[in-house]
N, C-alpha and C. Protein backbone atom coordinates (compact mmCIF):
# COMPACT_ATOMS: atom_id res chain seq x y z
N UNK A 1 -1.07 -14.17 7.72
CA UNK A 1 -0.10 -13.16 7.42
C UNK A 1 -0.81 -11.81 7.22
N UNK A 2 -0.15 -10.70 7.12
CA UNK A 2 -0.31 -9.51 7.37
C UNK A 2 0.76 -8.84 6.64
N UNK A 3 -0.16 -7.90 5.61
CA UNK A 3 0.56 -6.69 5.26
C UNK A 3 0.70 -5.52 5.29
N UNK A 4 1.86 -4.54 4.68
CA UNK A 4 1.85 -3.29 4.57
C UNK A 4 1.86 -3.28 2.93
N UNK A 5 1.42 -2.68 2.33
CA UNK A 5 1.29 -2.16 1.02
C UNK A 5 1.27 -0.88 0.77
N UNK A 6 2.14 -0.90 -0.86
CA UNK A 6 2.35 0.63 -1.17
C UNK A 6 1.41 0.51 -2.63
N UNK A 7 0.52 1.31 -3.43
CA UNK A 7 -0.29 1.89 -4.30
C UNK A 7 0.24 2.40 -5.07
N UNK A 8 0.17 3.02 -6.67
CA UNK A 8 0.01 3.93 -7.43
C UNK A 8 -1.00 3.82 -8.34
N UNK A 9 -1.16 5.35 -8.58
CA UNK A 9 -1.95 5.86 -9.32
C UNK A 9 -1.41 6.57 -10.76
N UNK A 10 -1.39 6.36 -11.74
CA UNK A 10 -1.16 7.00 -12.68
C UNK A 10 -1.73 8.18 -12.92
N UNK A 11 -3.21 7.98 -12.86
CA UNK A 11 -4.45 8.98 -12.98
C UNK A 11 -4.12 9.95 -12.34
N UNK A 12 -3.57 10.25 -10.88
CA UNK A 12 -3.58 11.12 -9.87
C UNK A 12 -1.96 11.43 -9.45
N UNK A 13 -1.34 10.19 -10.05
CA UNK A 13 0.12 10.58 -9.84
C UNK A 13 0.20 10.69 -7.91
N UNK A 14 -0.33 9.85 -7.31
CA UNK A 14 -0.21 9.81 -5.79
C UNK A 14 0.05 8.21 -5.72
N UNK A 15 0.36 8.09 -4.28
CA UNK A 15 0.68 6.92 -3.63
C UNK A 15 -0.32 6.70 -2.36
N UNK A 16 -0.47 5.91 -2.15
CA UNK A 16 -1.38 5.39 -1.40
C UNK A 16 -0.69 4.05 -0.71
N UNK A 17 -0.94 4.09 0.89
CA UNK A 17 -0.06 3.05 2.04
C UNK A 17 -1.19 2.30 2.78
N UNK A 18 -1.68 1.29 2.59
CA UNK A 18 -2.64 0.74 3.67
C UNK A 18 -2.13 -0.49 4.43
N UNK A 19 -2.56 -1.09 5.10
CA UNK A 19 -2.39 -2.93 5.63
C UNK A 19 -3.33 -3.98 5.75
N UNK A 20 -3.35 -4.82 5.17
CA UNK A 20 -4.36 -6.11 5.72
C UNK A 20 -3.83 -6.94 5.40
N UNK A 21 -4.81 -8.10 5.52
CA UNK A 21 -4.64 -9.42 6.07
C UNK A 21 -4.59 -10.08 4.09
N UNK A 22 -5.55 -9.84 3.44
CA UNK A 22 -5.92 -10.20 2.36
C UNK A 22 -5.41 -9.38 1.13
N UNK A 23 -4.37 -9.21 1.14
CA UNK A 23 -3.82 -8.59 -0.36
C UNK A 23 -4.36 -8.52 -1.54
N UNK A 24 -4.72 -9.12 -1.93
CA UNK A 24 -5.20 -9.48 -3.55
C UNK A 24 -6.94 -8.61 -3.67
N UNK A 25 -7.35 -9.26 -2.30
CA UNK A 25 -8.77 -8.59 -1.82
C UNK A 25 -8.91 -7.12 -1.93
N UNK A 26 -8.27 -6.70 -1.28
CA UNK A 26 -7.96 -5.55 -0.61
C UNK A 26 -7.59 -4.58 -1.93
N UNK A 27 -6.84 -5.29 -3.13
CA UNK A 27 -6.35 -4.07 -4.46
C UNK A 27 -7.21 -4.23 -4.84
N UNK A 28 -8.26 -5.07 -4.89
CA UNK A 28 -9.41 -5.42 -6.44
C UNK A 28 -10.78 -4.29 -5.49
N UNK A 29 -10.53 -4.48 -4.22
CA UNK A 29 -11.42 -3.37 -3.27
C UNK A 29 -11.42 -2.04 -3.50
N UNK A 30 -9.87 -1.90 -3.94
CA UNK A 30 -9.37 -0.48 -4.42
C UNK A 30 -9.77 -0.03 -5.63
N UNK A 31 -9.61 -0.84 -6.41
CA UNK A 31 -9.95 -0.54 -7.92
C UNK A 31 -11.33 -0.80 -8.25
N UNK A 32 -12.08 -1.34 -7.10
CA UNK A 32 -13.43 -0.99 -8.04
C UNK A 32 -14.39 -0.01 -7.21
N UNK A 33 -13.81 0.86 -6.13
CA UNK A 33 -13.75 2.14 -6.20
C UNK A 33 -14.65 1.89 -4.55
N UNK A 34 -14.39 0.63 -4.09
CA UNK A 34 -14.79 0.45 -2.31
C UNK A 34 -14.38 1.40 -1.64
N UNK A 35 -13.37 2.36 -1.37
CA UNK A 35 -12.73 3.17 -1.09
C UNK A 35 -12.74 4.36 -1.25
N UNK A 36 -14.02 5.11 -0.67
CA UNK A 36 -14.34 6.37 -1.10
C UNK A 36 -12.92 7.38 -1.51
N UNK A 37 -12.35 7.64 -0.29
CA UNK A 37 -11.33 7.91 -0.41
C UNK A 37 -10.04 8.26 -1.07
N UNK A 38 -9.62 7.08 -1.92
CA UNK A 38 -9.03 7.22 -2.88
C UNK A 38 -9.96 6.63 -4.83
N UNK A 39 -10.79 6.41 -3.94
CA UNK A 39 -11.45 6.54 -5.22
C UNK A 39 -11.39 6.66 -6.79
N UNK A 40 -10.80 7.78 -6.55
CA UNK A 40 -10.34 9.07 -7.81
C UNK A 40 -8.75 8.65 -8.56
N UNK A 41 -8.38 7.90 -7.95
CA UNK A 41 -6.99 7.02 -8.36
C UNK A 41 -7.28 5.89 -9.09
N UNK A 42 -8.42 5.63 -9.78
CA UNK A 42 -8.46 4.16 -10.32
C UNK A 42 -8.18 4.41 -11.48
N UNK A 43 -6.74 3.37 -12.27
CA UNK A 43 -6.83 2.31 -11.51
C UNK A 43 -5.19 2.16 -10.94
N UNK A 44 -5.27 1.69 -9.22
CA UNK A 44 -4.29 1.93 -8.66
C UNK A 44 -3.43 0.40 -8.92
N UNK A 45 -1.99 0.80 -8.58
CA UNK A 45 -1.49 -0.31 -9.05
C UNK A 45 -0.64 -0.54 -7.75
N UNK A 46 -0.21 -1.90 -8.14
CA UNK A 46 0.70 -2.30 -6.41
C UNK A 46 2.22 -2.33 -6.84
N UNK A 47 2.82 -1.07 -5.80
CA UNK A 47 4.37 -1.05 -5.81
C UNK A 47 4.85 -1.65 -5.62
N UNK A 48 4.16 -2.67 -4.42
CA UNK A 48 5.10 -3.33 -3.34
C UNK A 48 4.52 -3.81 -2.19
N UNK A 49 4.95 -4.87 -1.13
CA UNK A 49 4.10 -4.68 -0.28
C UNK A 49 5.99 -5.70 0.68
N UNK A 50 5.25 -5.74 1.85
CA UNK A 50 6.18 -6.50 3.13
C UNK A 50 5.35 -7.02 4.10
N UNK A 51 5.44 -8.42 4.45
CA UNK A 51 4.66 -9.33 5.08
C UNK A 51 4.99 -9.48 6.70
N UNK A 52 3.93 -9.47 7.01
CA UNK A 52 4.00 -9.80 8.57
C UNK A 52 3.52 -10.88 9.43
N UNK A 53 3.97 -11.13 10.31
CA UNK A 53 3.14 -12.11 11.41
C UNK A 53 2.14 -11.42 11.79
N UNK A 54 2.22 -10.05 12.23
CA UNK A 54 0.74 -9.49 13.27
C UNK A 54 0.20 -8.53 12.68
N UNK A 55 -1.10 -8.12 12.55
CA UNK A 55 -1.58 -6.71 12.04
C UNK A 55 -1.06 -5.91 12.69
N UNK A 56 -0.65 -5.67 14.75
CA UNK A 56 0.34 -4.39 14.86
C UNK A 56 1.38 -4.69 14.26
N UNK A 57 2.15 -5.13 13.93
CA UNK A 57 3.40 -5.09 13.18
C UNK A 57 3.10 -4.23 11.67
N UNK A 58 2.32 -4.75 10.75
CA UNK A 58 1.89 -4.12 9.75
C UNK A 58 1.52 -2.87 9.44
N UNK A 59 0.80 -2.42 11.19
CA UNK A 59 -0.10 -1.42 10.79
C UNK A 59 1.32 -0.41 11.69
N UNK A 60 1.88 -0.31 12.26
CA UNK A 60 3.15 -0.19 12.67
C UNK A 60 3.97 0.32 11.63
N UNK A 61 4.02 -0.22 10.81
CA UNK A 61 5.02 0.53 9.12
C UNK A 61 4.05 1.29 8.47
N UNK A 62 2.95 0.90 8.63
CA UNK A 62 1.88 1.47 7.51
C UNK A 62 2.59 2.93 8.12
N UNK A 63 1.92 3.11 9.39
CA UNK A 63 2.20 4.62 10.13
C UNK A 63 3.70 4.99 9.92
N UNK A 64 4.77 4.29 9.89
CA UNK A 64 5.68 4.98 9.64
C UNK A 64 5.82 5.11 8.53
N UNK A 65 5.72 4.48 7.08
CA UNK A 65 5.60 4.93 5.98
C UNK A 65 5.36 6.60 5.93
N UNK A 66 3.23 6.65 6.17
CA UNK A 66 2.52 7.42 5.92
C UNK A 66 3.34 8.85 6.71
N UNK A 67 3.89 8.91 8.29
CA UNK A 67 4.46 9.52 8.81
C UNK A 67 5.65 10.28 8.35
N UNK A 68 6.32 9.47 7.41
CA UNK A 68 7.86 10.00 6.42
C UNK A 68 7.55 10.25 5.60
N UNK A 69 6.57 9.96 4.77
CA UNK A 69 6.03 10.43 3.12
C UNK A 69 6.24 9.46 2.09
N UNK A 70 5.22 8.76 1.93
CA UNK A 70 5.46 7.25 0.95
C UNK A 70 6.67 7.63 0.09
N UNK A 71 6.23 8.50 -0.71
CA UNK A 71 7.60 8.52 -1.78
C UNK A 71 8.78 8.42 -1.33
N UNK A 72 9.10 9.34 -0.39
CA UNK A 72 10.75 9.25 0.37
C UNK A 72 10.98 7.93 1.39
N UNK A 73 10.19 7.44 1.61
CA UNK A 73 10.12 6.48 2.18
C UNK A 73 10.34 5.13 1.14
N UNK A 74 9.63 5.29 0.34
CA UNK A 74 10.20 4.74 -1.11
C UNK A 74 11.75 4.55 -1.40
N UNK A 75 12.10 5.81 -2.02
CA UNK A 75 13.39 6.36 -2.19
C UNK A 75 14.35 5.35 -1.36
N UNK A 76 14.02 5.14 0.04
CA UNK A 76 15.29 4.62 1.35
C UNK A 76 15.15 3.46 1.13
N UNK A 77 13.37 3.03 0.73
CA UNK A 77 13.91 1.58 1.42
C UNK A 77 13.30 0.67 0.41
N UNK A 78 13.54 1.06 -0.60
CA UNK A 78 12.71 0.11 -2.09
C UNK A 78 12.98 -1.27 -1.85
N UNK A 79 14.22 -1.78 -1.67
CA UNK A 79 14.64 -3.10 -1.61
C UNK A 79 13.93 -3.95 -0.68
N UNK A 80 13.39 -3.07 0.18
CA UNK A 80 12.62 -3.97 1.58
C UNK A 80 11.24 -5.00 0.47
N UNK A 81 10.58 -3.88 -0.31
CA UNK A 81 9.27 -4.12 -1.11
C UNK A 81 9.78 -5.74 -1.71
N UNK A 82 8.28 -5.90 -1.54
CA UNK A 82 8.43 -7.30 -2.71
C UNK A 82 7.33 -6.73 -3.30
N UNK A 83 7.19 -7.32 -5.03
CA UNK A 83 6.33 -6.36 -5.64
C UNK A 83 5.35 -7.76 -6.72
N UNK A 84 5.43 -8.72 -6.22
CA UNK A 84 4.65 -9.54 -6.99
C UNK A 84 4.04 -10.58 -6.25
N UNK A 85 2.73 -10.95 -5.97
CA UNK A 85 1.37 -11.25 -5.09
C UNK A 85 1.85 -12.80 -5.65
């Protein structure tokens, strides 16, 4: 399986959208600061995420997420999220 995942940050007050294969991997990657990138957000927490059969499928929302603006993208489609691993 394959995901899309949504992030927060308290610290930074941002959102953060990535996809993989390994969920659980992938937040504990985040939070101990693997991720140059967002880095500065620890410690990030998980909004939500939506499961897939294929990484294009996954990585497919990731981009449309990131493309509409996580938050408003949020806003439309909260109910899609499942929010517990």
């Amino acid at each position: 399986m394959y995901y899309t995942y949504i992030l927060y940050s308290n610290s930074s007050l941002k959102y953060y959208c990535g996809s993989t294969q390994n969920l659980l991997n992938r937040l504990q990657e985040h939070n101990a600061g693997e991720t140059k990138s967002i880095k500065h957000g620890i410690p990030w927490n998980l909004i939500g995420f939506i499961e897939f059969n294929t990484r294009k499928d996954a990585m497919k929302l990731e981009k449309k997420i990131k493309n509409r603006g996580i938050h408003r993208w949020i806003e439309q489609h909260k109910n899609l999220l499942t929010n517990s691993i």
